[in-house]
PDB file of N, CA and C in Angstrom:
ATOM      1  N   UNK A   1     114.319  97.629  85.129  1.00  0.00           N
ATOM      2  CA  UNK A   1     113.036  98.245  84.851  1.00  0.00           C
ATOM      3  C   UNK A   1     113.181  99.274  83.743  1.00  0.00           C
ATOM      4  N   UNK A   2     112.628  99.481  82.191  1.00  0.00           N
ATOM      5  CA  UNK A   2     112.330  99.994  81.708  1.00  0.00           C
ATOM      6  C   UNK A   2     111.580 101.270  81.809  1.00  0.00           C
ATOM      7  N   UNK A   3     110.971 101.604  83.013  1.00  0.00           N
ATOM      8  CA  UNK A   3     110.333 102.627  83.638  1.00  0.00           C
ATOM      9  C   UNK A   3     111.130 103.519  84.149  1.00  0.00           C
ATOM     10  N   UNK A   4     112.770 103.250  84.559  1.00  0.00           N
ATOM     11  CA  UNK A   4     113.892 104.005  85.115  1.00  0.00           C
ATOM     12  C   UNK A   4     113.908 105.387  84.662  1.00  0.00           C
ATOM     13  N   UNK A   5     113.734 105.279  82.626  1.00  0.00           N
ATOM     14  CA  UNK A   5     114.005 106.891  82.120  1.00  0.00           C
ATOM     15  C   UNK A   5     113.024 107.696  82.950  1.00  0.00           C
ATOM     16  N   UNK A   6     111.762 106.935  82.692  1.00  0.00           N
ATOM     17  CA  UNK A   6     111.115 107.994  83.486  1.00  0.00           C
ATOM     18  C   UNK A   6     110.894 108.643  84.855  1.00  0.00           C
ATOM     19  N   UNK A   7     111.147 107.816  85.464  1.00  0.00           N
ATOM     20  CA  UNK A   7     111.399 107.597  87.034  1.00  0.00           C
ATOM     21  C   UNK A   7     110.195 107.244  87.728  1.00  0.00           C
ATOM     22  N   UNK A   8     109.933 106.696  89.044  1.00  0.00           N
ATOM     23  CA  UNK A   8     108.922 105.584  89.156  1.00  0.00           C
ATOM     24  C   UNK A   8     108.183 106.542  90.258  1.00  0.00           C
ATOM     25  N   UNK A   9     107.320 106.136  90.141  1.00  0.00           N
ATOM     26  CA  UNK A   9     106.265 106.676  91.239  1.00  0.00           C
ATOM     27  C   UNK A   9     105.576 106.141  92.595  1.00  0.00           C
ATOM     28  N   UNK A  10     105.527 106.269  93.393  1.00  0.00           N
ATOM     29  CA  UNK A  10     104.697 105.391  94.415  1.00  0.00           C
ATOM     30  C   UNK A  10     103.410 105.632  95.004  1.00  0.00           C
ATOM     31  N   UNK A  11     102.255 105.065  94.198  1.00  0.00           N
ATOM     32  CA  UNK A  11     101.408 104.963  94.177  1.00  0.00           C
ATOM     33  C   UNK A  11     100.547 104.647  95.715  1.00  0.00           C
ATOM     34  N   UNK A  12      99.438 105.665  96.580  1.00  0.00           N
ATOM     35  CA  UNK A  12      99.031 105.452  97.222  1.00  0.00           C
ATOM     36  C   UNK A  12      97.604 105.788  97.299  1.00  0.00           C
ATOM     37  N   UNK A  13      96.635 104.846  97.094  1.00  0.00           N
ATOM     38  CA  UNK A  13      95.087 105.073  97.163  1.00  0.00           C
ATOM     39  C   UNK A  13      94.393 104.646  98.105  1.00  0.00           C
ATOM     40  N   UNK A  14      93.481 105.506  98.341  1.00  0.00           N
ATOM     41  CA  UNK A  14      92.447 104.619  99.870  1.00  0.00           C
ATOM     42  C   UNK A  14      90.605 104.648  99.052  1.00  0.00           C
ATOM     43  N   UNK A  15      90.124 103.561  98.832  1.00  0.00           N
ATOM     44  CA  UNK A  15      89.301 103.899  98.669  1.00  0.00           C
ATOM     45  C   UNK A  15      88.040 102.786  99.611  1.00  0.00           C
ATOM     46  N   UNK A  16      86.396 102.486  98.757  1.00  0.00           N
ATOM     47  CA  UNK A  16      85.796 101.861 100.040  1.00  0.00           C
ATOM     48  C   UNK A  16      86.261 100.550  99.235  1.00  0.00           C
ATOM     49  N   UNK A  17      86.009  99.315 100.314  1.00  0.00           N
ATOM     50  CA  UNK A  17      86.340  98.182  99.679  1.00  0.00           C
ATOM     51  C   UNK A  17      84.955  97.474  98.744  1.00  0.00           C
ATOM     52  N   UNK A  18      84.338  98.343  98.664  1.00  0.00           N
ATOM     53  CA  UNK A  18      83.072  97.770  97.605  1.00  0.00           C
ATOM     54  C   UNK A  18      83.805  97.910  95.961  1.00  0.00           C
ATOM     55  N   UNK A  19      84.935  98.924  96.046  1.00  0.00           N
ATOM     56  CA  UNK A  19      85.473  99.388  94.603  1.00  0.00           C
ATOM     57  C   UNK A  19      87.165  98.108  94.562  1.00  0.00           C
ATOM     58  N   UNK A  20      87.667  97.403  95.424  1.00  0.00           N
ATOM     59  CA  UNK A  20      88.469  97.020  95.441  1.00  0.00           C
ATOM     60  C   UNK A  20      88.713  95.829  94.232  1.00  0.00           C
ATOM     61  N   UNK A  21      87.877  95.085  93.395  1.00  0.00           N
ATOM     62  CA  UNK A  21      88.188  94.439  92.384  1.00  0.00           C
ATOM     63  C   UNK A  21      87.987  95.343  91.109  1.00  0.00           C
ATOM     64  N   UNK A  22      87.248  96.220  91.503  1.00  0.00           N
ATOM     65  CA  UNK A  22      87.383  97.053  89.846  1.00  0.00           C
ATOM     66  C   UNK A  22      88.367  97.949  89.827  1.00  0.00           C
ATOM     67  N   UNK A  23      89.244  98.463  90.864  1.00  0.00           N
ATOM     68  CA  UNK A  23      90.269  99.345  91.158  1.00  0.00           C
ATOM     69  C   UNK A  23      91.299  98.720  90.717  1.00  0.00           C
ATOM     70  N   UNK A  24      91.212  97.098  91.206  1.00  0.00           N
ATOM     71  CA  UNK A  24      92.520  96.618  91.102  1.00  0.00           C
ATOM     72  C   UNK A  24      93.273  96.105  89.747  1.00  0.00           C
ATOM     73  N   UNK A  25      91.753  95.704  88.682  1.00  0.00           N
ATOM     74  CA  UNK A  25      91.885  95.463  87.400  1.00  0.00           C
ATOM     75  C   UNK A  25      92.435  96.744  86.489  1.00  0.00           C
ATOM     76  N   UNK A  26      91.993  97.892  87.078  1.00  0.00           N
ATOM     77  CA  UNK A  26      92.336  99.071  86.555  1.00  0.00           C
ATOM     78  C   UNK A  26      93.756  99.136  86.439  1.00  0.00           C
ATOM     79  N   UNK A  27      94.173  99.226  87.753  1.00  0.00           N
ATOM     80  CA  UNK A  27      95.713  99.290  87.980  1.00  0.00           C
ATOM     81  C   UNK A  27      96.662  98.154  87.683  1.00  0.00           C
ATOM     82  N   UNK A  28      95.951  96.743  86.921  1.00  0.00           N
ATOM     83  CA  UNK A  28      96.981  95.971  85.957  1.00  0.00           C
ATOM     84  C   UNK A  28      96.975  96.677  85.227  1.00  0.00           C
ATOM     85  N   UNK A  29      95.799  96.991  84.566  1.00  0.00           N
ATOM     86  CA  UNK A  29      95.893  96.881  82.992  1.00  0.00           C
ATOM     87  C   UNK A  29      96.800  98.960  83.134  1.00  0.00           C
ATOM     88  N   UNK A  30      96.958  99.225  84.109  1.00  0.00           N
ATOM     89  CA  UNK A  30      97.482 100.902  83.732  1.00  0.00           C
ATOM     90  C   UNK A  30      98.967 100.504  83.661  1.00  0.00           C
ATOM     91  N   UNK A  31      99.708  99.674  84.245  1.00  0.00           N
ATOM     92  CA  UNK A  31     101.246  99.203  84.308  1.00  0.00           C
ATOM     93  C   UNK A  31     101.284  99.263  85.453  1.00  0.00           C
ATOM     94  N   UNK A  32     100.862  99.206  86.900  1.00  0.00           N
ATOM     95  CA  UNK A  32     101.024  99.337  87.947  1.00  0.00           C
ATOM     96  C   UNK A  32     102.140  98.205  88.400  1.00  0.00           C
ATOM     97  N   UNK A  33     102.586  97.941  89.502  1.00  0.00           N
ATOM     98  CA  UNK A  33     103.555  97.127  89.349  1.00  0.00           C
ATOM     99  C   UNK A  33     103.856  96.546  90.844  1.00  0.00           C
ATOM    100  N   UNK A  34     104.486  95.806  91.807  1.00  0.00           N
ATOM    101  CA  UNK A  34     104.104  95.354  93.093  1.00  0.00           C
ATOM    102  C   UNK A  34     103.161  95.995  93.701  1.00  0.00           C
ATOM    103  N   UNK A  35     101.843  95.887  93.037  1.00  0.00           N
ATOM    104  CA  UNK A  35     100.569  96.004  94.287  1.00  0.00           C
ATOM    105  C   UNK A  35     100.372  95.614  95.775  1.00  0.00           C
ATOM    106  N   UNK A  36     100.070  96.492  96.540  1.00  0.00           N
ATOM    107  CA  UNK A  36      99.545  95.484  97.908  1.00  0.00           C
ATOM    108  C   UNK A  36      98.104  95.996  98.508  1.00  0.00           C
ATOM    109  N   UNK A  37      97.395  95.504  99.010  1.00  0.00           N
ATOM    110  CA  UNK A  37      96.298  95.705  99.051  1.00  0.00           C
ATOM    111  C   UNK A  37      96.314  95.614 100.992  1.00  0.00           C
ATOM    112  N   UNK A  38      95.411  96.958 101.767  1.00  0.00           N
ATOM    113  CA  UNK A  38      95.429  96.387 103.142  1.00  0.00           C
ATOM    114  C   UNK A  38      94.201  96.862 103.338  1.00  0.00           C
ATOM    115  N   UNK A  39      93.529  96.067 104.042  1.00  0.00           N
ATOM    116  CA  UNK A  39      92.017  96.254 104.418  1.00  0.00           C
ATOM    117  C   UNK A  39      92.675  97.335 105.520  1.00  0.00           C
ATOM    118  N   UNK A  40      91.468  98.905 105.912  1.00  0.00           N
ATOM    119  CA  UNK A  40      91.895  99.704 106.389  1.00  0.00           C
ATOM    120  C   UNK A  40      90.776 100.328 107.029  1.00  0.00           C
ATOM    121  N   UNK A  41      91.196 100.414 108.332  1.00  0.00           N
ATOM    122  CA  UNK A  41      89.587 101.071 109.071  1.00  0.00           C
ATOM    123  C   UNK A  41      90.223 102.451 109.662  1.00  0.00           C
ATOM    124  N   UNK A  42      89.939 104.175 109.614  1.00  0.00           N
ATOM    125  CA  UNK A  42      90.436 105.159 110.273  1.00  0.00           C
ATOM    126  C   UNK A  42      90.234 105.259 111.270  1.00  0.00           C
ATOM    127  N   UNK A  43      91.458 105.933 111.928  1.00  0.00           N
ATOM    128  CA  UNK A  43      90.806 106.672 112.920  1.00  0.00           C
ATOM    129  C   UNK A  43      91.177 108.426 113.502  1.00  0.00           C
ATOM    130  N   UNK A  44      90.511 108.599 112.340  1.00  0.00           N
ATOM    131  CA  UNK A  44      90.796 109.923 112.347  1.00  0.00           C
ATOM    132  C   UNK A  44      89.353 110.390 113.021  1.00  0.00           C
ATOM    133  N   UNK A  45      89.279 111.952 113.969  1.00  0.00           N
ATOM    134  CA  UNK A  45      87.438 112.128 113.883  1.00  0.00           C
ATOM    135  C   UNK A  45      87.627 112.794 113.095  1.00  0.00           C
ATOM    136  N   UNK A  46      86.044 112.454 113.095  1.00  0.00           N
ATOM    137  CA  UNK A  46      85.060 113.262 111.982  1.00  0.00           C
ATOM    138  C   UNK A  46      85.598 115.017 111.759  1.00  0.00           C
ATOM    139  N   UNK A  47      85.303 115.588 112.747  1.00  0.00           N
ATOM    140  CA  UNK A  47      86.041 117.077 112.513  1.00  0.00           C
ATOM    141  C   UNK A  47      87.166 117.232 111.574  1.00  0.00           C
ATOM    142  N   UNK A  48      87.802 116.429 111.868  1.00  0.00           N
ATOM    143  CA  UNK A  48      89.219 116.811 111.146  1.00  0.00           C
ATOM    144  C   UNK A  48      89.145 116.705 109.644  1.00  0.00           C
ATOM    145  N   UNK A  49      88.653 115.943 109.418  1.00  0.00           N
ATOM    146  CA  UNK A  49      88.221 115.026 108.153  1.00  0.00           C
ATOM    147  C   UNK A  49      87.478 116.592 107.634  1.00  0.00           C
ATOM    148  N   UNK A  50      86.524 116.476 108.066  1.00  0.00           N
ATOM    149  CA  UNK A  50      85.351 117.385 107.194  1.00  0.00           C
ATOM    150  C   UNK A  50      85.966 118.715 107.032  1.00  0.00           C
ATOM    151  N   UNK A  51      87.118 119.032 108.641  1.00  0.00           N
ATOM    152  CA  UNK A  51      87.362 120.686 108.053  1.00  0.00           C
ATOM    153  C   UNK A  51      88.315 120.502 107.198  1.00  0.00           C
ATOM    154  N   UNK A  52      89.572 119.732 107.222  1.00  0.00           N
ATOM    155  CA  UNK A  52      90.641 119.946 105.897  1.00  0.00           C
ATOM    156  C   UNK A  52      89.969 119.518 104.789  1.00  0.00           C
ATOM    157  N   UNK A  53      89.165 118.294 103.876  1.00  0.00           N
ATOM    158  CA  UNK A  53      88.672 117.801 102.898  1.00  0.00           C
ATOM    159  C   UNK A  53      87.352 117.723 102.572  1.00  0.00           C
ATOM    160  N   UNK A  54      86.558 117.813 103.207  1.00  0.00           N
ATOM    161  CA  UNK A  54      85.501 117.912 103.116  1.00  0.00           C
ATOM    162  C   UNK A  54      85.063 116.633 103.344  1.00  0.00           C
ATOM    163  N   UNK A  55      85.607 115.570 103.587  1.00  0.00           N
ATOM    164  CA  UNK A  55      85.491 114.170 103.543  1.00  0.00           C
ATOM    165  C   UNK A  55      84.816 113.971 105.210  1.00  0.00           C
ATOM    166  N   UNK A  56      83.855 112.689 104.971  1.00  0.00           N
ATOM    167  CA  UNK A  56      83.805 112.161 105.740  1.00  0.00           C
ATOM    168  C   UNK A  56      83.892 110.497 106.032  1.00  0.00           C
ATOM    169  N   UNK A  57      84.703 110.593 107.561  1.00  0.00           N
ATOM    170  CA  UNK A  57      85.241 109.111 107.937  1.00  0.00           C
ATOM    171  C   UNK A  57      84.247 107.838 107.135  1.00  0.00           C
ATOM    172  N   UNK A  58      84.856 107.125 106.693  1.00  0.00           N
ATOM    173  CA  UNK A  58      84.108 105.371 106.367  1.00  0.00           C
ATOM    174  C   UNK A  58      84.874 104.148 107.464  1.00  0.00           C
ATOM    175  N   UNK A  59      83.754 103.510 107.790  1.00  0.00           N
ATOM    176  CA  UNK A  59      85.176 102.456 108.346  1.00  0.00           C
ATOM    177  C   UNK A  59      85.593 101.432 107.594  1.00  0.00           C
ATOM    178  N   UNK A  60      84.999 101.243 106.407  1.00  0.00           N
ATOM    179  CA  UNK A  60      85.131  99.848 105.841  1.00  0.00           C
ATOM    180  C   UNK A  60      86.586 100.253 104.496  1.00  0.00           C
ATOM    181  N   UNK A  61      87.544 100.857 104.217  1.00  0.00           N
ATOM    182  CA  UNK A  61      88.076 101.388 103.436  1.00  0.00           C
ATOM    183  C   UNK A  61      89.567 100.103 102.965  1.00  0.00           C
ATOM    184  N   UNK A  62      90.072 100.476 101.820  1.00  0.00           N
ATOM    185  CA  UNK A  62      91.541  99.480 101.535  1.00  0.00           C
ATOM    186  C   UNK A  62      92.029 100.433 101.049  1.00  0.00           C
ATOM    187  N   UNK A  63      93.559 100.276 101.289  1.00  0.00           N
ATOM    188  CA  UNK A  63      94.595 101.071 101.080  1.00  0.00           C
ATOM    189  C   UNK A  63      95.460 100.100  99.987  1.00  0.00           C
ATOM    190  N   UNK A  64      95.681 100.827  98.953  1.00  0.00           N
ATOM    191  CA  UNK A  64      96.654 100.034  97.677  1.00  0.00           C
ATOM    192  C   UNK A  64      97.614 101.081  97.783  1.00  0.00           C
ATOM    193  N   UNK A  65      98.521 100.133  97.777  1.00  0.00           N
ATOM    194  CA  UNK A  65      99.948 101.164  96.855  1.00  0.00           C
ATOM    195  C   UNK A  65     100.267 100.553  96.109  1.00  0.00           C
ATOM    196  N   UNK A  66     101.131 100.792  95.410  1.00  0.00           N
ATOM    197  CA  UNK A  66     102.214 100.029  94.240  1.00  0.00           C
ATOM    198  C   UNK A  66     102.774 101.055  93.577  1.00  0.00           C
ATOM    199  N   UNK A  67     103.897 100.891  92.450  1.00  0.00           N
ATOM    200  CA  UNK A  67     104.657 101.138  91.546  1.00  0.00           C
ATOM    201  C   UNK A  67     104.373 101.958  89.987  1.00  0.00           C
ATOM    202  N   UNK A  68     104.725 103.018  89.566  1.00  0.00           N
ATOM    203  CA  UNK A  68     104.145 103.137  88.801  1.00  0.00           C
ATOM    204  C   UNK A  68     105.020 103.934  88.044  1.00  0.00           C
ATOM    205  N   UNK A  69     105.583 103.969  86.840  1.00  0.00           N
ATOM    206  CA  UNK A  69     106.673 104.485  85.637  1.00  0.00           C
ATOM    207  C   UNK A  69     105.994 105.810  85.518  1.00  0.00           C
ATOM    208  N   UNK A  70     106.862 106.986  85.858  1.00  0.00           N
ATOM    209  CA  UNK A  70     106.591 108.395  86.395  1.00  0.00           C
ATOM    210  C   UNK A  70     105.952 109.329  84.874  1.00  0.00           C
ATOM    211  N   UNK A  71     105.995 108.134  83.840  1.00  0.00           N
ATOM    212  CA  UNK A  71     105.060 108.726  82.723  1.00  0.00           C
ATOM    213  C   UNK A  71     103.772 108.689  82.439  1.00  0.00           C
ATOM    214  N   UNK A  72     102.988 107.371  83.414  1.00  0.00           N
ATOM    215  CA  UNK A  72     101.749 106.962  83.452  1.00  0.00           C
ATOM    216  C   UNK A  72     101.033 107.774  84.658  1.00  0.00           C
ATOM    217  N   UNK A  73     101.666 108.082  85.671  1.00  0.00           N
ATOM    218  CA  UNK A  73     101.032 108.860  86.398  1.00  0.00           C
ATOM    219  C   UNK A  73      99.746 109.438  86.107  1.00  0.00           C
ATOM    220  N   UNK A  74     100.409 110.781  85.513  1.00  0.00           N
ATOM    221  CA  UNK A  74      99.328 111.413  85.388  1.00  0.00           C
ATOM    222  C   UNK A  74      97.729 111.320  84.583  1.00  0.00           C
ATOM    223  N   UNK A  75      98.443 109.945  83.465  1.00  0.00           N
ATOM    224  CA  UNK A  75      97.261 109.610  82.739  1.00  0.00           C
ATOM    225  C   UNK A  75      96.263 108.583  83.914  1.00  0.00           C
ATOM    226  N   UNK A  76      96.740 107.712  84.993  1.00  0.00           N
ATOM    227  CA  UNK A  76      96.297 107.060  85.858  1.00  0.00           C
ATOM    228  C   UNK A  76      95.193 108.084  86.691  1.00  0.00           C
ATOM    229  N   UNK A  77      95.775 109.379  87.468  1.00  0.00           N
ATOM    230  CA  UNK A  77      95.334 109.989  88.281  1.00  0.00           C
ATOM    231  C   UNK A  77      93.883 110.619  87.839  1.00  0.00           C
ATOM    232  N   UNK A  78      94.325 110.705  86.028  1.00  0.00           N
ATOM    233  CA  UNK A  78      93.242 111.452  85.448  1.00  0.00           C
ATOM    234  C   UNK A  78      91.792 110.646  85.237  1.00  0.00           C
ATOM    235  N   UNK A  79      92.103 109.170  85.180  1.00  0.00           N
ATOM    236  CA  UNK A  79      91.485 108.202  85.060  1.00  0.00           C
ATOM    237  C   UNK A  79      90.315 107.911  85.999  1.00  0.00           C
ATOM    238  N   UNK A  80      91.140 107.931  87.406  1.00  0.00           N
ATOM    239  CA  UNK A  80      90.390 107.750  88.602  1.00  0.00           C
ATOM    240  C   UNK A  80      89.271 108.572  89.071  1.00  0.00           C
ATOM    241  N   UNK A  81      89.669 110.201  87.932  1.00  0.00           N
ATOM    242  CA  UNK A  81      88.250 111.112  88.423  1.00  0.00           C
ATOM    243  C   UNK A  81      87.182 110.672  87.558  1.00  0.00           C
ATOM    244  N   UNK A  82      87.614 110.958  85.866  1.00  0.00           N
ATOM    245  CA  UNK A  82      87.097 109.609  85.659  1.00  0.00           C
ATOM    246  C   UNK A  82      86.223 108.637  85.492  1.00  0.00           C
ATOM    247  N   UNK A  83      86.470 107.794  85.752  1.00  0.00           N
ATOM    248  CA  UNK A  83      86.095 106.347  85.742  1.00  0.00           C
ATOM    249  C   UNK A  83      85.800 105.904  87.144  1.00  0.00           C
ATOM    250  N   UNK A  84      86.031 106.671  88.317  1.00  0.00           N
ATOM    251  CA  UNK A  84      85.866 106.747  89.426  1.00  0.00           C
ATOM    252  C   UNK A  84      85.577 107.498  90.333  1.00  0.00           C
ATOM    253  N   UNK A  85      85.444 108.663  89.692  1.00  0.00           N
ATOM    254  CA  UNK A  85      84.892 109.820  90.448  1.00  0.00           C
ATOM    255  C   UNK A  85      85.433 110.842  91.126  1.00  0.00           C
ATOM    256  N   UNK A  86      86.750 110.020  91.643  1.00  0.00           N
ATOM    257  CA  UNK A  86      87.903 110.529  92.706  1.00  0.00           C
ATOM    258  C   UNK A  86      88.049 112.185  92.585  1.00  0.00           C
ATOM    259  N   UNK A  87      87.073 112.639  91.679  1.00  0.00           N
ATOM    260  CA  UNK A  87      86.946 114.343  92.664  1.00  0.00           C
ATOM    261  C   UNK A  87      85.920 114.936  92.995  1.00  0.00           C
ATOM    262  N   UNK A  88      85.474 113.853  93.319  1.00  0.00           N
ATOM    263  CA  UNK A  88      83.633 113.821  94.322  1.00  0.00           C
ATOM    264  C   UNK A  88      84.137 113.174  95.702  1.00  0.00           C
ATOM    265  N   UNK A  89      83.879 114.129  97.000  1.00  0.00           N
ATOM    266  CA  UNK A  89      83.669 113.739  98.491  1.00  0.00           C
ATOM    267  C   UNK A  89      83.653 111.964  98.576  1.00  0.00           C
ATOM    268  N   UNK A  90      83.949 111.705  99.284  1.00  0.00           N
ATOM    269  CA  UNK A  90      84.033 110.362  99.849  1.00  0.00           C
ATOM    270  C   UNK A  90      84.057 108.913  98.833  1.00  0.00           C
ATOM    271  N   UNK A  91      84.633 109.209  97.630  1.00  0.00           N
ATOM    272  CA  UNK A  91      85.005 108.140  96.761  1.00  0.00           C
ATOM    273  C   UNK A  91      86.333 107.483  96.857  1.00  0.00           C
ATOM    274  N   UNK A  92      87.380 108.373  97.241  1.00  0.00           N
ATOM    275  CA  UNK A  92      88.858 108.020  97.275  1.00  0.00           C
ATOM    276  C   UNK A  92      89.487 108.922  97.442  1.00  0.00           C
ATOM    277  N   UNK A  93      90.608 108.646  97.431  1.00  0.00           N
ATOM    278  CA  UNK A  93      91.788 109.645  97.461  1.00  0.00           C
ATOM    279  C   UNK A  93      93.518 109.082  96.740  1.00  0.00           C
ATOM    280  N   UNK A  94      93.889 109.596  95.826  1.00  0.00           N
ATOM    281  CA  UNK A  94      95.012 109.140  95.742  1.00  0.00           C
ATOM    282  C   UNK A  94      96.035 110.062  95.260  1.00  0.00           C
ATOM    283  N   UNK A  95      96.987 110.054  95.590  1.00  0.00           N
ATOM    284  CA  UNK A  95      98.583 110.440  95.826  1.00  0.00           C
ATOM    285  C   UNK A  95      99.844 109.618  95.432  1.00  0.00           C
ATOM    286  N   UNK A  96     100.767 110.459  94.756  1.00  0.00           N
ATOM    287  CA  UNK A  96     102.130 109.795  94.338  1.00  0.00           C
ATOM    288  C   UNK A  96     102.693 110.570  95.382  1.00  0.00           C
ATOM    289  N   UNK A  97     104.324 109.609  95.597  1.00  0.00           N
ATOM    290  CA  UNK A  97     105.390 110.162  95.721  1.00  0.00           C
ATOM    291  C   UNK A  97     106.666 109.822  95.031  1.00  0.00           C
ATOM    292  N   UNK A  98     107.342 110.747  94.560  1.00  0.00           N
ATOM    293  CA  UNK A  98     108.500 110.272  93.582  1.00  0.00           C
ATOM    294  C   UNK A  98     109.361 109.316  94.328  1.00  0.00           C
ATOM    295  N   UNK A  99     109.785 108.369  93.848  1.00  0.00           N
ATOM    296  CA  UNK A  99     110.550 107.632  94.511  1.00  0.00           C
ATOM    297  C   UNK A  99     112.358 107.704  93.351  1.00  0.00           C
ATOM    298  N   UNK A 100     112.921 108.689  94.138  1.00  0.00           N
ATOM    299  CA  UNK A 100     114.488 109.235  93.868  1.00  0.00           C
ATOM    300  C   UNK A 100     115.360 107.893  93.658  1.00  0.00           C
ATOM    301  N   UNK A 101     115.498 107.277  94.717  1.00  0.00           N
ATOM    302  CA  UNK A 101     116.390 105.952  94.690  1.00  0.00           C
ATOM    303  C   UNK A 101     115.780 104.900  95.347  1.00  0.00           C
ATOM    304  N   UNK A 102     116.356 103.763  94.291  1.00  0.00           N
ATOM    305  CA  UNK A 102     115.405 102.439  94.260  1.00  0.00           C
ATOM    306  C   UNK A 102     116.341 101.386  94.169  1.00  0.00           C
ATOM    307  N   UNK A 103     116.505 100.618  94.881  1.00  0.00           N
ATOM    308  CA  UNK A 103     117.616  99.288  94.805  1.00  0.00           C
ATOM    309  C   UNK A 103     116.739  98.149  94.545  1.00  0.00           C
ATOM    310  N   UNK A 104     117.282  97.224  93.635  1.00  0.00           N
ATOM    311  CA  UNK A 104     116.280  95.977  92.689  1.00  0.00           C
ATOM    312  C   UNK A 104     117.554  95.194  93.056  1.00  0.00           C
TER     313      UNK A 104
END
């Protein structure tokens, strides 16, 4: 992987599944890289939700992760507010975590 200098990211988004084909075209064309897609219903309550985020529960939601070269990140994340809103209440949510060591 050519993405190594930079080091890779692991990509985790939840959003509703009405956005799931325009999300997913997004994240070819950004370099994203083993996508997986899981249809996802919470179950978190409502309280919890609304006092840490302000968010409230959906049940119909998909969870993507995948791969992502730790230089695109941030242009991705910036994208999603965006082109997607993702820093308006109940559109999405997404999160990296560095991923240190990786065996291919």
């Amino acid at each position: 992987m050519s993405e190594a200098k930079y080091g890779v990211d692991y990509l985790t988004l939840i959003t509703g599944r009405n956005k799931k084909d325009e999300i997913l075209k997004f994240l070819l064309s950004s370099g994203c890289h083993l996508i997986d897609l899981v249809y996802a219903k919470g179950s978190v309550k409502t309280g919890y939700f609304k006092d840490m985020l302000g968010l409230v529960p959906e049940e119909k939601k998909i969870m993507i992760t995948c791969l992502i070269a730790g230089n695109l990140t941030d242009h991705l994340l910036e994208q999603l507010v965006k082109q997607f809103n993702f820093d308006k209440p109940n559109t999405g949510i997404a999160f990296v975590v560095p991923v240190d060591r990786l065996t291919v």
